[in-house]
N, C-alpha and C. Protein backbone atom coordinates (compact mmCIF):
# COMPACT_ATOMS: atom_id res chain seq x y z
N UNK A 1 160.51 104.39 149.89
CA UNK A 1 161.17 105.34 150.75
C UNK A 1 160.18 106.03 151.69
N UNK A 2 158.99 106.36 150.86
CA UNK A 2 158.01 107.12 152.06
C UNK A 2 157.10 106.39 152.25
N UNK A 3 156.50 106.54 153.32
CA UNK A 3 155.50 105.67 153.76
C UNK A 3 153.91 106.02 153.16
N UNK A 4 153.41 105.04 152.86
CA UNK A 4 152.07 105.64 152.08
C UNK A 4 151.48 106.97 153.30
N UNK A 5 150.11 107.40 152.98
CA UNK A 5 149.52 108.33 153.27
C UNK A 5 148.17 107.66 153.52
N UNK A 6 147.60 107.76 154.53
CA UNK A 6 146.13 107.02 154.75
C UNK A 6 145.30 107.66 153.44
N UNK A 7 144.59 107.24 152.46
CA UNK A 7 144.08 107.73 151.55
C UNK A 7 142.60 108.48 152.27
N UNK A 8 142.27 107.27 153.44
CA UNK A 8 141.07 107.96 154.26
C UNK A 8 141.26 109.25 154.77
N UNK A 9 142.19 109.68 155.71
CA UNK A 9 142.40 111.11 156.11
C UNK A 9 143.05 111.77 155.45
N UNK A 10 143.47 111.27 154.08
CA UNK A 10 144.39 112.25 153.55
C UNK A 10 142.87 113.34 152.64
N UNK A 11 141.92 113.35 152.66
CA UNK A 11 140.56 114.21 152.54
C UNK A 11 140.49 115.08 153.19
N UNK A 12 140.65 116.52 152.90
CA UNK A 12 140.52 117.22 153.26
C UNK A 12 139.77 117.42 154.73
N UNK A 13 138.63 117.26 154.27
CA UNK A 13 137.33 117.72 155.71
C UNK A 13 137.49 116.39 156.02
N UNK A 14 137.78 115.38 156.02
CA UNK A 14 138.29 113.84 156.76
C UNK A 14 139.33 114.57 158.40
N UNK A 15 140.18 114.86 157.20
CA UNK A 15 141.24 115.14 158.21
C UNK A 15 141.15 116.21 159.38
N UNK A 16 140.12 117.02 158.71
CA UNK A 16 140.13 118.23 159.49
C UNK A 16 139.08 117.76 160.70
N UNK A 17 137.94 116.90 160.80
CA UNK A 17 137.18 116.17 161.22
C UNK A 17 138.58 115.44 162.38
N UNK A 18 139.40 114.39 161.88
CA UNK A 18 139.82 113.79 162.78
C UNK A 18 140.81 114.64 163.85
N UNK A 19 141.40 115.37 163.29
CA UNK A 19 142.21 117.14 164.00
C UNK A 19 141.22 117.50 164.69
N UNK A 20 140.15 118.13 164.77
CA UNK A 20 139.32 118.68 165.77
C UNK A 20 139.19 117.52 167.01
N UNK A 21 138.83 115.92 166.28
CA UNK A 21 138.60 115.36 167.43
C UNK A 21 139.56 114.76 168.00
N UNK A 22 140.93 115.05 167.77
CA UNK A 22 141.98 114.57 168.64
C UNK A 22 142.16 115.14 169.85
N UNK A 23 141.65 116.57 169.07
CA UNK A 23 141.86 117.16 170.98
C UNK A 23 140.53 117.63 171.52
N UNK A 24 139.66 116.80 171.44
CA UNK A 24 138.23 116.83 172.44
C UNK A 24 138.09 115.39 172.91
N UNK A 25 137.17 115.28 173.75
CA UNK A 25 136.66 113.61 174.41
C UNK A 25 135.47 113.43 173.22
N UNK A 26 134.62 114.49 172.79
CA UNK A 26 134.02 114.36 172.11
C UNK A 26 133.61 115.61 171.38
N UNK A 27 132.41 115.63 170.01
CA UNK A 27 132.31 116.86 169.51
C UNK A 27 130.98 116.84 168.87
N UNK A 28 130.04 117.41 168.69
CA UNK A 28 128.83 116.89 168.62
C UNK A 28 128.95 118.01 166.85
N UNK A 29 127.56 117.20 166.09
CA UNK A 29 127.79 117.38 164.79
C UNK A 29 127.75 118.69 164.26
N UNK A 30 126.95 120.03 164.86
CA UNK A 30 126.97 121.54 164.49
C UNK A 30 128.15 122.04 165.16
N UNK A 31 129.10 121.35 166.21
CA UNK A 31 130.42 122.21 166.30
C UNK A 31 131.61 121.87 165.02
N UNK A 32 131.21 120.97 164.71
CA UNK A 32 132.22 120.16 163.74
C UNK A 32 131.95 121.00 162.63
N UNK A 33 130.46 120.92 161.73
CA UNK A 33 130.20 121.72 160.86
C UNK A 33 130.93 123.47 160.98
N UNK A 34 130.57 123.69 162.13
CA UNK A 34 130.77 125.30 162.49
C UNK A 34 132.35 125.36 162.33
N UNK A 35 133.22 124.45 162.51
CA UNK A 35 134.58 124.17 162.50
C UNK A 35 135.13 124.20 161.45
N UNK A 36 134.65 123.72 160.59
CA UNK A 36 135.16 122.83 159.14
C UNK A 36 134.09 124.00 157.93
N UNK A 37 133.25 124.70 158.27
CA UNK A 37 132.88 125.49 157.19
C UNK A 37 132.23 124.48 155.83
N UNK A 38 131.83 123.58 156.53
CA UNK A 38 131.78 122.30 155.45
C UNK A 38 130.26 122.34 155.69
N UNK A 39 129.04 121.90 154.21
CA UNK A 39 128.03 121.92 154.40
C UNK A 39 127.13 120.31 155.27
N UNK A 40 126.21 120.58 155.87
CA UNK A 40 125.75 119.22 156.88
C UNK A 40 125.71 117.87 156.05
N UNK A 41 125.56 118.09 154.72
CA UNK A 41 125.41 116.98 153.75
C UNK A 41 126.93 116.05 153.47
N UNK A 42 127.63 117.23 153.11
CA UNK A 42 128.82 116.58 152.91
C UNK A 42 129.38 116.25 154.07
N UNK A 43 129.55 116.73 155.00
CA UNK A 43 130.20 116.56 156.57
C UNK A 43 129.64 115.53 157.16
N UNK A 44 128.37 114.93 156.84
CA UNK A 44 127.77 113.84 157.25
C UNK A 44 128.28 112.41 156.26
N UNK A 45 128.57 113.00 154.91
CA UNK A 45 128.88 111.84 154.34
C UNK A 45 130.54 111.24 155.17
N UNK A 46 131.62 112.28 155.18
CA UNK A 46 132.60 111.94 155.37
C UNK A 46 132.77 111.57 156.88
N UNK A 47 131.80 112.15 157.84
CA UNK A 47 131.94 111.04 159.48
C UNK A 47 131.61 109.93 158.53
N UNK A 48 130.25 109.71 158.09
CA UNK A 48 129.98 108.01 157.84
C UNK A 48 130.96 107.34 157.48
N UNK A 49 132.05 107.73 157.00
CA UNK A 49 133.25 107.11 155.73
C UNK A 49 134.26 106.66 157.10
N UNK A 50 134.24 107.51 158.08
CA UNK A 50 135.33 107.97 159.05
C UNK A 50 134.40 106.80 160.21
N UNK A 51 133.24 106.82 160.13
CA UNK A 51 132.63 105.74 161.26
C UNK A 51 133.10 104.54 160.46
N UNK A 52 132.53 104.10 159.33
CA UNK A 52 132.50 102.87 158.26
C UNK A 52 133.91 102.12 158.71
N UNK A 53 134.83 102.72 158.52
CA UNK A 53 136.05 102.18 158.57
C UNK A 53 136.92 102.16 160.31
N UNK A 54 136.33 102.85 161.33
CA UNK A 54 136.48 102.37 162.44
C UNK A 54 136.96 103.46 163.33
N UNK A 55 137.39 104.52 162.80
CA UNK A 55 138.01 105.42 162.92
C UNK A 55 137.41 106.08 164.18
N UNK A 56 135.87 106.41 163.95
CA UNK A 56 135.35 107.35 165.12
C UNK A 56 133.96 106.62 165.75
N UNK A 57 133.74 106.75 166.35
CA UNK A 57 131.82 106.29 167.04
C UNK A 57 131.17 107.82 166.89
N UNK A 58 130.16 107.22 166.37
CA UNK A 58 128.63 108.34 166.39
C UNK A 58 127.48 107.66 167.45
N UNK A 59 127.41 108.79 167.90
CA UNK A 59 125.94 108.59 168.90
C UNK A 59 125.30 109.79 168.77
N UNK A 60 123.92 108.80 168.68
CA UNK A 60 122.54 109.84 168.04
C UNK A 60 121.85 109.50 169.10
N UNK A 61 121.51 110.95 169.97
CA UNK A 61 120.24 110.99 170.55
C UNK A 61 119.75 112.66 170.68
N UNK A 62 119.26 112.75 171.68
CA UNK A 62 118.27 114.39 171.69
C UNK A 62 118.99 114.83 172.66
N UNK A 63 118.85 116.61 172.76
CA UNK A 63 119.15 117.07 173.22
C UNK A 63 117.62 118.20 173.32
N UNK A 64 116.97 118.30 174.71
CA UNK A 64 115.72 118.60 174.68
C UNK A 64 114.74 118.09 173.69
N UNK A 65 114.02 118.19 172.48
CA UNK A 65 113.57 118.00 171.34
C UNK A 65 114.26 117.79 170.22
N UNK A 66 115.71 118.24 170.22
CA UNK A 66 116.22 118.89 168.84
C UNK A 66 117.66 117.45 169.11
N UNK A 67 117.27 116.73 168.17
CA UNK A 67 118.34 115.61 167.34
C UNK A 67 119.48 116.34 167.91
N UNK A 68 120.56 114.55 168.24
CA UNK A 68 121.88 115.69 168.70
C UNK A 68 122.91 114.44 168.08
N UNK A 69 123.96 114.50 167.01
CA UNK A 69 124.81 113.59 166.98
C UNK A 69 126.26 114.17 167.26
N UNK A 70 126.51 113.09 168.17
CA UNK A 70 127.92 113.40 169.30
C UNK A 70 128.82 112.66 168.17
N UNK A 71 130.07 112.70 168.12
CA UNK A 71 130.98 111.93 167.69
C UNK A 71 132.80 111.79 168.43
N UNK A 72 133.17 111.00 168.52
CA UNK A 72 134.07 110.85 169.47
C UNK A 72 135.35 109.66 168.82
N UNK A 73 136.62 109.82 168.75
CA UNK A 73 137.82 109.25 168.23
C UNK A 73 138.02 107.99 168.84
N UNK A 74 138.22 106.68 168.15
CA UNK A 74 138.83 105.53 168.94
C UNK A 74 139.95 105.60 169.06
N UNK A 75 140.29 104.17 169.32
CA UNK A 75 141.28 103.98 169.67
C UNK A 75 142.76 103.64 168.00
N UNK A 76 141.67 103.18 167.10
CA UNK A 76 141.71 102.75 166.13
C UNK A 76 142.17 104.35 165.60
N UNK A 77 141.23 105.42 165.25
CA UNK A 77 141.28 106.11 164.94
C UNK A 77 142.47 107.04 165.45
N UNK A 78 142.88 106.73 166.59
CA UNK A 78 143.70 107.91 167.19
C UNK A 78 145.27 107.12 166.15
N UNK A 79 145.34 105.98 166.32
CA UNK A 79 146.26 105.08 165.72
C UNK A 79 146.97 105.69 164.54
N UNK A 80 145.58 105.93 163.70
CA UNK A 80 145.78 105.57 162.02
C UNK A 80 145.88 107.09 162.10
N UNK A 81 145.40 108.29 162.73
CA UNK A 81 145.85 109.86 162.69
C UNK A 81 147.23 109.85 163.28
N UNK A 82 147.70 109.03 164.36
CA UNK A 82 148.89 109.72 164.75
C UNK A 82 150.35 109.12 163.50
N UNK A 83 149.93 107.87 162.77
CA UNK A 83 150.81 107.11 161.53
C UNK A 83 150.38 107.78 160.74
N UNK A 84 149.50 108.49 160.00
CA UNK A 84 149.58 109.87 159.18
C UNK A 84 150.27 110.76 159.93
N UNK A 85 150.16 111.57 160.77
CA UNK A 85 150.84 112.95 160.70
C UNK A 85 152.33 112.42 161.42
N UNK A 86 152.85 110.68 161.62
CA UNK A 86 154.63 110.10 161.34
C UNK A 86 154.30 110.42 159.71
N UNK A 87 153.92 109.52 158.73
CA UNK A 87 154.33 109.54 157.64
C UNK A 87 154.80 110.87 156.91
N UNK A 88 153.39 112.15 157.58
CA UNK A 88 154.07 113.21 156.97
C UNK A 88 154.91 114.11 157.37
N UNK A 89 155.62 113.77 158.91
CA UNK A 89 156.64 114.33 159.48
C UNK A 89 157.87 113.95 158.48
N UNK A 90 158.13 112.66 157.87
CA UNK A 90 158.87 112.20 157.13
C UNK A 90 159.19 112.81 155.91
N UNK A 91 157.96 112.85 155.18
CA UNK A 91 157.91 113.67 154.13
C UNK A 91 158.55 115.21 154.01
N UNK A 92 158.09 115.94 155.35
CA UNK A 92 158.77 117.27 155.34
C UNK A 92 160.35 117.04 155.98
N UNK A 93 160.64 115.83 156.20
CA UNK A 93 162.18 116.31 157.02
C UNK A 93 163.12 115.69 155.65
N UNK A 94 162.64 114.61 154.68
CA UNK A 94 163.01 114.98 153.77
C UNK A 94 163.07 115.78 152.77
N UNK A 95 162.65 116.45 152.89
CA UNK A 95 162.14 117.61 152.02
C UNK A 95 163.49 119.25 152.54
N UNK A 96 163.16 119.05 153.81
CA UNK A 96 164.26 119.92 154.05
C UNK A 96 165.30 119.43 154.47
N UNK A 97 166.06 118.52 153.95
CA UNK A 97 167.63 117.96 154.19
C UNK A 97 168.01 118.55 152.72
């Protein structure tokens, strides 16, 4: 009856990661952190999880001296966020019938 749930974005700071970057062109890695209240360790593991599987591109370069990683939503990624938040439109309209 319901449609599964991406198990990938259904992660908390996954999801909140792919929400921030739906509505930017891009977002570089201390606004994301600063966003998500999430520490650089863990927030780094879950882009990798979120790059791994196709979802987003990372690009690493400098910004003056100081390391800069940008990250930015495919096409792939915009896909598999907008069939999560159908699946869970579903969920809540059954829910309130």
């Amino acid at each position: 009856m319901f449609k599964p749930l991406d198990p990938l974005l259904h992660g908390e700071l996954r999801l909140a990661v792919m929400s921030l970057l739906v509505g930017v062109e891009e977002a570089d890695f201390l606004y994301l952190k600063e966003q998500t209240g999430a520490t650089a360790g863990n927030l780094s593991v879950q882009i990798d999880k979120l790059c791994k599987a196709g979802y987003i591109e990372i690009e690493k370069g400098f910004a003056g001296k100081r390391t800069r990683t940008t990250c930015r939503i495919t096409a792939t990624g915009m896909d598999a966020f907008s069939a999560y938040v159908d699946a869970l439109k579903e969920y809540i309209q059954v829910k309130s019938k």
